[in-house]
PDB file of N, CA and C in Angstrom:
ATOM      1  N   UNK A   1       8.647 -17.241   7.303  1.00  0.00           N
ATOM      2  CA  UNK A   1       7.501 -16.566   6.737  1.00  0.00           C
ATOM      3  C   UNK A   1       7.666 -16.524   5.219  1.00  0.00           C
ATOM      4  N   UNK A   2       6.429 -16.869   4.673  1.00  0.00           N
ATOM      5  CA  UNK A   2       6.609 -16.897   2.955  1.00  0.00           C
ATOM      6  C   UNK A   2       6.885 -15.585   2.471  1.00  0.00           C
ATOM      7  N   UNK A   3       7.294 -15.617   1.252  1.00  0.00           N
ATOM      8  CA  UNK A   3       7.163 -14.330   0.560  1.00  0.00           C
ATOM      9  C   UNK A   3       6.179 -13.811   0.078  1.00  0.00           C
ATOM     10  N   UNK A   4       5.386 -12.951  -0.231  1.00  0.00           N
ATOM     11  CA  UNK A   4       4.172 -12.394  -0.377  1.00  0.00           C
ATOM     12  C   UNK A   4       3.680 -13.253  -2.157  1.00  0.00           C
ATOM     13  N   UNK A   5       2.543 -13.251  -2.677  1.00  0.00           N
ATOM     14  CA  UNK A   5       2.863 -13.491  -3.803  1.00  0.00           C
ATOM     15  C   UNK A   5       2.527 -12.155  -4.868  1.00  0.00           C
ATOM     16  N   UNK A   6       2.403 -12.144  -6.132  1.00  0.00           N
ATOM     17  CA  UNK A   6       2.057 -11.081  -6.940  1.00  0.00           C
ATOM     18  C   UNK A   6       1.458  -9.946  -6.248  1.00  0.00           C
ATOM     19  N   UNK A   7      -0.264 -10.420  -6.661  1.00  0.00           N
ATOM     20  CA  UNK A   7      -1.311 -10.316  -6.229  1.00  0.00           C
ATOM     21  C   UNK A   7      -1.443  -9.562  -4.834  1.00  0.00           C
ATOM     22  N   UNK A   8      -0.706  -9.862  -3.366  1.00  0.00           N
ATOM     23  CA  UNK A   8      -0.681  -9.258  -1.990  1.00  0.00           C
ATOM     24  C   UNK A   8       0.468  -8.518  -1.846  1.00  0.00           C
ATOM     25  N   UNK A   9       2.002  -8.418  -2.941  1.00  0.00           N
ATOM     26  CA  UNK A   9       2.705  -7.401  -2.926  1.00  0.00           C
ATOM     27  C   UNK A   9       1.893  -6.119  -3.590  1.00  0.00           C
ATOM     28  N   UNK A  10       0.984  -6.423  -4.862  1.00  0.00           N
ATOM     29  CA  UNK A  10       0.579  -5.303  -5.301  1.00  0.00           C
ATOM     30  C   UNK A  10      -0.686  -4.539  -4.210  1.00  0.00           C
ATOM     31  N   UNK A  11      -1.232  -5.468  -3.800  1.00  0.00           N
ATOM     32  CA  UNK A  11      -2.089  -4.794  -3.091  1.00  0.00           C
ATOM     33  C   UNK A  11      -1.347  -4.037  -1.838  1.00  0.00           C
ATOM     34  N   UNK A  12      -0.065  -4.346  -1.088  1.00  0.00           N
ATOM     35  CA  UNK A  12       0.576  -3.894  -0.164  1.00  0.00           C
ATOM     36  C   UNK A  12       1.558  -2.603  -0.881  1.00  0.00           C
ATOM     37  N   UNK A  13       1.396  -2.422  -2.072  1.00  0.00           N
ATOM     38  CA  UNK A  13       2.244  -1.623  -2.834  1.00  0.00           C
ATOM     39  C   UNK A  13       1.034  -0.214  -2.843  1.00  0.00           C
ATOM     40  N   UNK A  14      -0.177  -0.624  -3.438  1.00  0.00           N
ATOM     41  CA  UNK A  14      -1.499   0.121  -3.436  1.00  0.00           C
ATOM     42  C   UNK A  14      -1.865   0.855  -2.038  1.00  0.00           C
ATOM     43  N   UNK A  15      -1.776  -0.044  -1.339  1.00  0.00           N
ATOM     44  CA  UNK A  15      -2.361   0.547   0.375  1.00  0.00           C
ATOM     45  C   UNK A  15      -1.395   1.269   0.781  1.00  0.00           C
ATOM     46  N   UNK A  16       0.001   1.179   0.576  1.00  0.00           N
ATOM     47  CA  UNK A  16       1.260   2.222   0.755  1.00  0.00           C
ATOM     48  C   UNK A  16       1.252   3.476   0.002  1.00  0.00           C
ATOM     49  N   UNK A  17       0.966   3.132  -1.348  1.00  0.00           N
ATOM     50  CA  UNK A  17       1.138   4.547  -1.555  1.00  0.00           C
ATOM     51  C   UNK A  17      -0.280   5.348  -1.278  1.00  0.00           C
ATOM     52  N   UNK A  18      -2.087   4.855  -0.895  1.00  0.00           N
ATOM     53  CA  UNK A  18      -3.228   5.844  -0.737  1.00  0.00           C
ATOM     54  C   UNK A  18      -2.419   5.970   0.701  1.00  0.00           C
ATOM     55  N   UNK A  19      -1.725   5.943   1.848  1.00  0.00           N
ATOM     56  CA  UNK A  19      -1.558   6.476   2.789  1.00  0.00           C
ATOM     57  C   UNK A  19      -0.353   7.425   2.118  1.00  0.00           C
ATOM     58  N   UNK A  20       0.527   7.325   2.021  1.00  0.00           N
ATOM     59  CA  UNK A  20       1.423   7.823   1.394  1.00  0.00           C
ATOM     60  C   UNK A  20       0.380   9.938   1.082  1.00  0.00           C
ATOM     61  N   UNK A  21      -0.444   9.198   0.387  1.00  0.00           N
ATOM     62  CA  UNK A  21      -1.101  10.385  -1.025  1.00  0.00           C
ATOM     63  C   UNK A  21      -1.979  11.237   0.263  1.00  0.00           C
ATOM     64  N   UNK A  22      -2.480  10.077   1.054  1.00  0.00           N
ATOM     65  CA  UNK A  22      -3.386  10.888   2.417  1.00  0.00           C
ATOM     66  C   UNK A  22      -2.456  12.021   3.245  1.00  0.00           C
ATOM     67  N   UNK A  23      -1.430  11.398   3.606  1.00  0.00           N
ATOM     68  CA  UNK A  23      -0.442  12.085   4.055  1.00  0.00           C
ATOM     69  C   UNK A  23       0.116  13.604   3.649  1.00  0.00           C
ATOM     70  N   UNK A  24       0.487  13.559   2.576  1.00  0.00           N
ATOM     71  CA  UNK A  24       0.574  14.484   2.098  1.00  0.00           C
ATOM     72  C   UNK A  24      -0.353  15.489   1.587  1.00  0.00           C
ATOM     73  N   UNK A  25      -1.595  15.061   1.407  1.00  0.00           N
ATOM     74  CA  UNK A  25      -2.495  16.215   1.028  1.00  0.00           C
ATOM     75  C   UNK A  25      -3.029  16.826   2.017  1.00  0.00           C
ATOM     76  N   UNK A  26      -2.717  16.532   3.074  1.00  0.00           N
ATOM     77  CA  UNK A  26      -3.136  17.376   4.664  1.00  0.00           C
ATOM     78  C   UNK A  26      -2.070  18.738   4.175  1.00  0.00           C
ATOM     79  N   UNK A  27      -0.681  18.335   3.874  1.00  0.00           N
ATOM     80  CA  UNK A  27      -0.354  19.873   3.853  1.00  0.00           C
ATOM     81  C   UNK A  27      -0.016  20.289   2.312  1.00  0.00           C
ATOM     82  N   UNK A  28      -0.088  19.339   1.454  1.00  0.00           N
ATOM     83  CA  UNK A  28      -0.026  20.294   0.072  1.00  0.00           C
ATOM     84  C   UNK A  28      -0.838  19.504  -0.525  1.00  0.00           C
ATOM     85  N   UNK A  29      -2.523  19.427  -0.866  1.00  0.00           N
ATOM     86  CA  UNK A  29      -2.761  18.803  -1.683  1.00  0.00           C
ATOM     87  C   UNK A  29      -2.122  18.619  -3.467  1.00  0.00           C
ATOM     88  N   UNK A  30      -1.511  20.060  -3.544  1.00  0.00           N
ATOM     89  CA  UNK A  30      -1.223  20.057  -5.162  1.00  0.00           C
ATOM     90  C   UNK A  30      -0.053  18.711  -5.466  1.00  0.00           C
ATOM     91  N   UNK A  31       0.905  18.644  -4.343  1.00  0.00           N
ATOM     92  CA  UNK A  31       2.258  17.907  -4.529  1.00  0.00           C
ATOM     93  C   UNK A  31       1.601  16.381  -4.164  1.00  0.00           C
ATOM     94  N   UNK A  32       0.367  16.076  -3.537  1.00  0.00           N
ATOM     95  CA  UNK A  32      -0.276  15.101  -3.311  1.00  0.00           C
ATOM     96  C   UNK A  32      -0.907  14.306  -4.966  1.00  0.00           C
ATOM     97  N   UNK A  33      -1.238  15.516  -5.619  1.00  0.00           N
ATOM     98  CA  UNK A  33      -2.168  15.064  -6.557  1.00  0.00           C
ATOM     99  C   UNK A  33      -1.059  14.572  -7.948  1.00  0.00           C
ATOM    100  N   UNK A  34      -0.081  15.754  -7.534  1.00  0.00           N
ATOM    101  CA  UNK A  34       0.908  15.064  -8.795  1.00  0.00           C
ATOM    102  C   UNK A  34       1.122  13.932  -8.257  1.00  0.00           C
ATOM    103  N   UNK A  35       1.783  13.544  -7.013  1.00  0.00           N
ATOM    104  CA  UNK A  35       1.827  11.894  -6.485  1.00  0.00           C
ATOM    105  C   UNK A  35       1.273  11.281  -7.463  1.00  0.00           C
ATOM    106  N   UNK A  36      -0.115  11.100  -7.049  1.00  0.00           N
ATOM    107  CA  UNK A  36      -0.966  10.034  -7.859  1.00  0.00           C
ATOM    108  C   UNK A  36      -1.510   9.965  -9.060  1.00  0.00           C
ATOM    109  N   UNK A  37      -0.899  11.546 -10.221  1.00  0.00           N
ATOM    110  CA  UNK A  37      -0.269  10.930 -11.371  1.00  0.00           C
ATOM    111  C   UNK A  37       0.639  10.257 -11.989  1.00  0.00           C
ATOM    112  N   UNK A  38       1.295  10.893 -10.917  1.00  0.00           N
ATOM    113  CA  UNK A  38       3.165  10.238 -10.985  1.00  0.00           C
ATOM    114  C   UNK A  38       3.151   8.457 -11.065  1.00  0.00           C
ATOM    115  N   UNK A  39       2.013   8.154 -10.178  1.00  0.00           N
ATOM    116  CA  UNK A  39       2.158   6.837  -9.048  1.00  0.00           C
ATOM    117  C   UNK A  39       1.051   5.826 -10.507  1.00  0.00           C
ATOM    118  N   UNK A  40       0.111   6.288 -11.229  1.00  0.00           N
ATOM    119  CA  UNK A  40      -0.322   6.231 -12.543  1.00  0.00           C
ATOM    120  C   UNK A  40       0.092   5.947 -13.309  1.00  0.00           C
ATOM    121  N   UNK A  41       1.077   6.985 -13.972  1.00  0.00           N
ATOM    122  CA  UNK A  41       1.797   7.275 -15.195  1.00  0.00           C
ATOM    123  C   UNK A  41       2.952   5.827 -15.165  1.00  0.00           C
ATOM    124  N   UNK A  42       3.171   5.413 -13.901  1.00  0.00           N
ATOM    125  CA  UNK A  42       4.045   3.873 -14.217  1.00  0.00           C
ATOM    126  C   UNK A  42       3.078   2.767 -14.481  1.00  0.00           C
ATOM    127  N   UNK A  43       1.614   2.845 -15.228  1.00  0.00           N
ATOM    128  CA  UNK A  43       1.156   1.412 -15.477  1.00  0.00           C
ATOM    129  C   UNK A  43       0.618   1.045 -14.664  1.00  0.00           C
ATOM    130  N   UNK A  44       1.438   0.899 -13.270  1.00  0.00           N
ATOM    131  CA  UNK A  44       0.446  -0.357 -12.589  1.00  0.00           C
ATOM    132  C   UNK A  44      -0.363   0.011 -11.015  1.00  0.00           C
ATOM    133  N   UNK A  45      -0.626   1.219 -11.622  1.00  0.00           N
ATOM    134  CA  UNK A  45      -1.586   1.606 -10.654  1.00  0.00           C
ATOM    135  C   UNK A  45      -2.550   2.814 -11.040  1.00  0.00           C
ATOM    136  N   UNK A  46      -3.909   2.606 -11.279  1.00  0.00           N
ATOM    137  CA  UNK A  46      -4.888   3.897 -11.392  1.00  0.00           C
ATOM    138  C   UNK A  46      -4.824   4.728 -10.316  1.00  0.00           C
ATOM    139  N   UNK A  47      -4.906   5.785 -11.059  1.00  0.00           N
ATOM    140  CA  UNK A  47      -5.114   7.509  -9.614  1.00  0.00           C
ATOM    141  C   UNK A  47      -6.574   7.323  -9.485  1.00  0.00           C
ATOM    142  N   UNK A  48      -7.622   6.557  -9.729  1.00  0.00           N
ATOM    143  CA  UNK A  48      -8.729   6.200  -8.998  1.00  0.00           C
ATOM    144  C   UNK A  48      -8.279   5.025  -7.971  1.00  0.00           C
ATOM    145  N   UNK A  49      -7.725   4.079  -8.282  1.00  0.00           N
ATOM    146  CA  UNK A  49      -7.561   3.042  -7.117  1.00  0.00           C
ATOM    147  C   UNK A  49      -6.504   3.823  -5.914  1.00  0.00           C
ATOM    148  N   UNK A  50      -5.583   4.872  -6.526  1.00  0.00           N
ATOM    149  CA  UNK A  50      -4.905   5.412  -5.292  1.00  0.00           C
ATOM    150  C   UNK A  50      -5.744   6.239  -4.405  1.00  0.00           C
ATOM    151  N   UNK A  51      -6.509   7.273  -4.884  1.00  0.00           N
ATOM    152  CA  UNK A  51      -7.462   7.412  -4.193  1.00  0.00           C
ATOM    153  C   UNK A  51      -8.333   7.257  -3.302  1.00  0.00           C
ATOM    154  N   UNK A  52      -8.761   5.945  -4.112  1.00  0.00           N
ATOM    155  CA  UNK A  52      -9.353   5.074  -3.182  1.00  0.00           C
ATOM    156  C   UNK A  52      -9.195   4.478  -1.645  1.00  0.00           C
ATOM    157  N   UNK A  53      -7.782   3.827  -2.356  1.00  0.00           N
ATOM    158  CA  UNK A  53      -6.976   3.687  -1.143  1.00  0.00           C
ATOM    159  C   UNK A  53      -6.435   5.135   0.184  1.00  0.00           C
ATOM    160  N   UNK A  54      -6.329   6.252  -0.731  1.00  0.00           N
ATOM    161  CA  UNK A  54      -6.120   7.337   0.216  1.00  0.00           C
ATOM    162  C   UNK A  54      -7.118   7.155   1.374  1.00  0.00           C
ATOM    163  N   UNK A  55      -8.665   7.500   0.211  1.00  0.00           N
ATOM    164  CA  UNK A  55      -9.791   7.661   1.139  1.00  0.00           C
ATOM    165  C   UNK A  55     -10.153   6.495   2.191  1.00  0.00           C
ATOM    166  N   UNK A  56      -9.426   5.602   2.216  1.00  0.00           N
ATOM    167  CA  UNK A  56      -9.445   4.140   3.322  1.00  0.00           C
ATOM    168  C   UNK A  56      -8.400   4.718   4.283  1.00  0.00           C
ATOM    169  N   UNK A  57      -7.483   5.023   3.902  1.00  0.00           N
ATOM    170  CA  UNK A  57      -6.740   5.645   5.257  1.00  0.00           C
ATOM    171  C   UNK A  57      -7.408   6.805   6.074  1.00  0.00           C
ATOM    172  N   UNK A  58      -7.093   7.245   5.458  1.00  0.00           N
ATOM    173  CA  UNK A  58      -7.962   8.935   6.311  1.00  0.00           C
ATOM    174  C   UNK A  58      -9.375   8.192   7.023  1.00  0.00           C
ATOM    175  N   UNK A  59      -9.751   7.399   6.451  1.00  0.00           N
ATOM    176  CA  UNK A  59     -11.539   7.047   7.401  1.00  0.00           C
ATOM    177  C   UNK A  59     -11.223   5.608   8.845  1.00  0.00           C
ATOM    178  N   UNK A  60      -9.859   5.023   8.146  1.00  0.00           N
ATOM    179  CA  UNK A  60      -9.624   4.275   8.719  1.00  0.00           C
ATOM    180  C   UNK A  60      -8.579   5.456  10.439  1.00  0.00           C
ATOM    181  N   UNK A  61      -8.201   6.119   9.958  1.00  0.00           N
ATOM    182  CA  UNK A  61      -7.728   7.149  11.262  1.00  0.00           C
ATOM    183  C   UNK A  61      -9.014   8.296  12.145  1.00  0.00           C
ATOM    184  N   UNK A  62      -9.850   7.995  11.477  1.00  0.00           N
ATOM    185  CA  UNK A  62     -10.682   8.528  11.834  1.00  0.00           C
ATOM    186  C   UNK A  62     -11.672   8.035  12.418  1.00  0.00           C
ATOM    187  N   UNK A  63     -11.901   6.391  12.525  1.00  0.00           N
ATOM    188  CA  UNK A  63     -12.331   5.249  13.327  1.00  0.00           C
ATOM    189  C   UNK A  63     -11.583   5.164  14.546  1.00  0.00           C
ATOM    190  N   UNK A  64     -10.027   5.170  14.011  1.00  0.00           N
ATOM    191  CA  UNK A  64      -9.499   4.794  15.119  1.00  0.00           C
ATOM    192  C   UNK A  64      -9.115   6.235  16.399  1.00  0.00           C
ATOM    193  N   UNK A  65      -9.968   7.219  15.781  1.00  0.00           N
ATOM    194  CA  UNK A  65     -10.175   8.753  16.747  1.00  0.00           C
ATOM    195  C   UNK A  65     -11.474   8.230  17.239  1.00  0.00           C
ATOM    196  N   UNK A  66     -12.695   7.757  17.002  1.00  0.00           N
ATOM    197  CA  UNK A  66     -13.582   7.197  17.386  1.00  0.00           C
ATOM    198  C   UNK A  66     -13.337   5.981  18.332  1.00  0.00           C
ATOM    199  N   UNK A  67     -12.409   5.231  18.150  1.00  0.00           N
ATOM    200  CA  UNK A  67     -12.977   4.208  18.868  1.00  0.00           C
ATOM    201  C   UNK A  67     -11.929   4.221  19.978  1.00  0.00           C
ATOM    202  N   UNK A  68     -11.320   5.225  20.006  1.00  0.00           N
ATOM    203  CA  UNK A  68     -10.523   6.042  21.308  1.00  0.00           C
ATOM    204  C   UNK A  68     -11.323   6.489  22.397  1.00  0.00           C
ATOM    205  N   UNK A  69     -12.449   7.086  21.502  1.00  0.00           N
ATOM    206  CA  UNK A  69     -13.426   8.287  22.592  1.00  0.00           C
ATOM    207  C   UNK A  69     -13.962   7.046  23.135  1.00  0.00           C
ATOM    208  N   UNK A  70     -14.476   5.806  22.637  1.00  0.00           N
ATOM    209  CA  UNK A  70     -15.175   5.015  23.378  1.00  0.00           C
ATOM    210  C   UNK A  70     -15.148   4.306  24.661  1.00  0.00           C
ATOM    211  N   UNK A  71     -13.435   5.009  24.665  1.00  0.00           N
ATOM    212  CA  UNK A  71     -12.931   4.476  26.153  1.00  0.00           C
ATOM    213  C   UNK A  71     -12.384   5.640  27.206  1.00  0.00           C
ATOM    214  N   UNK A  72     -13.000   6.720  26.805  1.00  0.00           N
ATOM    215  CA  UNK A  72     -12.494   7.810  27.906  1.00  0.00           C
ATOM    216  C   UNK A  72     -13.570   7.738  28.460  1.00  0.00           C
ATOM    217  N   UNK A  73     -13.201   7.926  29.488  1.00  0.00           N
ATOM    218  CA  UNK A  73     -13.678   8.143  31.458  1.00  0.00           C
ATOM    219  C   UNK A  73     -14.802   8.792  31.807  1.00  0.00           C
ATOM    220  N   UNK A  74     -15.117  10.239  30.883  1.00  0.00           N
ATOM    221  CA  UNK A  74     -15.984  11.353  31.016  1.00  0.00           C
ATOM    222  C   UNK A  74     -16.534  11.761  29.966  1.00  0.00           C
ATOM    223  N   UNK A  75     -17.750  12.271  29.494  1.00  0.00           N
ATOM    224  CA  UNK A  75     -17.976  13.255  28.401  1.00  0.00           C
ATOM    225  C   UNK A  75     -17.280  13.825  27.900  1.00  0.00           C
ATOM    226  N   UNK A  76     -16.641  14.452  28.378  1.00  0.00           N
ATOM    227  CA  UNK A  76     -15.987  15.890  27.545  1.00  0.00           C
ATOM    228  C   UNK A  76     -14.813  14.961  27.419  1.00  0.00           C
ATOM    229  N   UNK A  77     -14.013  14.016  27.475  1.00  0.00           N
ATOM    230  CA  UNK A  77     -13.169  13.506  26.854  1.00  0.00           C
ATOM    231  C   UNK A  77     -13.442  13.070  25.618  1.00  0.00           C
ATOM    232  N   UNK A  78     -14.286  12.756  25.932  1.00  0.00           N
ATOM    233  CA  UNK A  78     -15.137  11.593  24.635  1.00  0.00           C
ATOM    234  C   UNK A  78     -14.831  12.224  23.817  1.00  0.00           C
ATOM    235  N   UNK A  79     -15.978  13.712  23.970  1.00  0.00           N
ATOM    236  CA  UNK A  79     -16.026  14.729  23.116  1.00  0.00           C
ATOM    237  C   UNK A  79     -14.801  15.228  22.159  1.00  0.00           C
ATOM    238  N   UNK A  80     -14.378  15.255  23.228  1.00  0.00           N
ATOM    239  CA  UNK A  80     -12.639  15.650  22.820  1.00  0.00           C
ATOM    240  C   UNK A  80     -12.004  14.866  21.526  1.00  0.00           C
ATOM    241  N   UNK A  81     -12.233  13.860  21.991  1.00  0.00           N
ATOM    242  CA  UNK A  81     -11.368  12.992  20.954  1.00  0.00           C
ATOM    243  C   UNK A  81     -12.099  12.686  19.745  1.00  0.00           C
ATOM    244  N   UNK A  82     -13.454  12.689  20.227  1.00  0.00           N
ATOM    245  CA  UNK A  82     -14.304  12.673  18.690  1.00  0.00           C
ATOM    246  C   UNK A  82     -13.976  13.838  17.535  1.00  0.00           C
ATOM    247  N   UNK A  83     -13.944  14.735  18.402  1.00  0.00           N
ATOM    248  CA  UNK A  83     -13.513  16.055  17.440  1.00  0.00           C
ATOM    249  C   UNK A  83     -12.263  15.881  16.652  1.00  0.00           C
ATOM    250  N   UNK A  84     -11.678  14.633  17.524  1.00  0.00           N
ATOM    251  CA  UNK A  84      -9.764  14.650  16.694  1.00  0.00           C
ATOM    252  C   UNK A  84     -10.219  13.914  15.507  1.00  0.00           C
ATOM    253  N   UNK A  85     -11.168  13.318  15.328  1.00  0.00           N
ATOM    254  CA  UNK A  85     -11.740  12.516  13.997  1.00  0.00           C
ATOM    255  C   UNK A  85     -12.222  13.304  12.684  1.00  0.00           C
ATOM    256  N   UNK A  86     -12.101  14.080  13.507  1.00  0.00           N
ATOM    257  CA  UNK A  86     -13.220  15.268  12.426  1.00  0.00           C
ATOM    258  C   UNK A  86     -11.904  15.194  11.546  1.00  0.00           C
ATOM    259  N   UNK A  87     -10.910  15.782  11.376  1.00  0.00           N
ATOM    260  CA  UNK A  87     -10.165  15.935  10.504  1.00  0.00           C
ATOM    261  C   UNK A  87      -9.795  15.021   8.839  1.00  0.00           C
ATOM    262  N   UNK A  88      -9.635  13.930  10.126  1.00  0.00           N
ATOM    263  CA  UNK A  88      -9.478  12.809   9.203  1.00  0.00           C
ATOM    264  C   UNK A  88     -10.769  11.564   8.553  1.00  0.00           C
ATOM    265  N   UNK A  89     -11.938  12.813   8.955  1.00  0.00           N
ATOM    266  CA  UNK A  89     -13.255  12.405   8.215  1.00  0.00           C
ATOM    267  C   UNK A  89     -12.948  13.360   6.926  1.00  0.00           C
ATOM    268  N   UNK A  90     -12.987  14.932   7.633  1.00  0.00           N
ATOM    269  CA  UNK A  90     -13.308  15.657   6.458  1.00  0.00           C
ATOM    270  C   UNK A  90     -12.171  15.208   5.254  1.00  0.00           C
ATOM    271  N   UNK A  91     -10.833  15.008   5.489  1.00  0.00           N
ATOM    272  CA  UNK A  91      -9.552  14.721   4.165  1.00  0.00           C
ATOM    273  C   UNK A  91     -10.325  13.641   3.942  1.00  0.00           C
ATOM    274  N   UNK A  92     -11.014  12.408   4.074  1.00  0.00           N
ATOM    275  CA  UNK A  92     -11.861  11.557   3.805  1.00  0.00           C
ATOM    276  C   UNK A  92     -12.545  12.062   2.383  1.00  0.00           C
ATOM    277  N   UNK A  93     -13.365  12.699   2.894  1.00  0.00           N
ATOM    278  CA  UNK A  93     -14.593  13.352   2.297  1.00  0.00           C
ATOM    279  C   UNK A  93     -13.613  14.267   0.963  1.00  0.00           C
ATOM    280  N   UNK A  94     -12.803  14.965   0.965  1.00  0.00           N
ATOM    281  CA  UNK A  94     -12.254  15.610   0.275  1.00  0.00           C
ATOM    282  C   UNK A  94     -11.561  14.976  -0.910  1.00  0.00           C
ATOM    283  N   UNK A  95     -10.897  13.377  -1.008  1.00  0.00           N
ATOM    284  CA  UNK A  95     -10.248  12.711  -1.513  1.00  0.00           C
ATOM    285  C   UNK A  95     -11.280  12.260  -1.814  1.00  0.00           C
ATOM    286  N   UNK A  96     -12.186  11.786  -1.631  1.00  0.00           N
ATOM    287  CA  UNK A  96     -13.010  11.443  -2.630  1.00  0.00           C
ATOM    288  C   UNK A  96     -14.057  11.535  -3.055  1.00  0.00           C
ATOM    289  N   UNK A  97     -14.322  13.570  -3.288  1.00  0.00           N
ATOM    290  CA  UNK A  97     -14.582  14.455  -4.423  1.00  0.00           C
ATOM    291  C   UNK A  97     -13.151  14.711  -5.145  1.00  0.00           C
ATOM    292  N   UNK A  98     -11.908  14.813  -4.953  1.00  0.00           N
ATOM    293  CA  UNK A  98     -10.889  14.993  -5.566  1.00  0.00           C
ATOM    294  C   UNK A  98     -11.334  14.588  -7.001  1.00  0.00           C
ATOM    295  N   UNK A  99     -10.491  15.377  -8.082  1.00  0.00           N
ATOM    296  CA  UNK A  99     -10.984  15.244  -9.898  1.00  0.00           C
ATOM    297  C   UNK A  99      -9.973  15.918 -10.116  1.00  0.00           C
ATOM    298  N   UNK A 100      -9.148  15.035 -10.504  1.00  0.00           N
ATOM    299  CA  UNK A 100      -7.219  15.156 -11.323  1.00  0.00           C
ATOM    300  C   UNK A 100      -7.698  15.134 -12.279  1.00  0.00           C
ATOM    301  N   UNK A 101      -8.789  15.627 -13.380  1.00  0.00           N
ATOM    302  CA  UNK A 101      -8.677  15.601 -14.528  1.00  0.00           C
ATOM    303  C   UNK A 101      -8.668  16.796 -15.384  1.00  0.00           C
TER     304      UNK A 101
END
């Protein structure tokens, strides 16, 4: 297998740390937000593109709470599991109104 080049390490560097930043702002957004100054302040990454990337994780876990329910058995399962989405809609929604400025 090749080695990645520039270009798809940085982007695999980017998509690591918005999960990374998602992760953590479920239980401390404050230690989340320094993250993605911290993750900034080295040059080669904007706290808008981390963001960004946060807000792709959280919606991307929150599809995959959706497209769970699509295969339970009964209603109220469905239901069930749709609701497990809710979470990782709303940190969605929250990351990106987030304003580190």
């Amino acid at each position: 297998m090749p080695l990645p080049t520039v270009e798809q390490a940085a982007a695999m560097d980017l998509a690591g740390a918005g999960g990374l930043v998602a992760e953590r702002w479920r239980h401390d957004p404050q230690e989340a937000a320094a993250l993605v100054l911290q993750l900034a302040a080295g040059g080669e990454l904007a706290a808008g593109e981390v963001l960004d990337e946060a807000v792709d994780a959280a919606v991307l876990a929150g599809l995959l709470a959706l497209q769970e329910a699509r295969g339970a058995s009964d209603p109220s399962t469905a239901a069930e599991l749709c609701l497990a989405a809710v979470p990782h809609l709303a940190l969605a929604v929250t990351l990106a109104s987030a304003d580190l400025d």
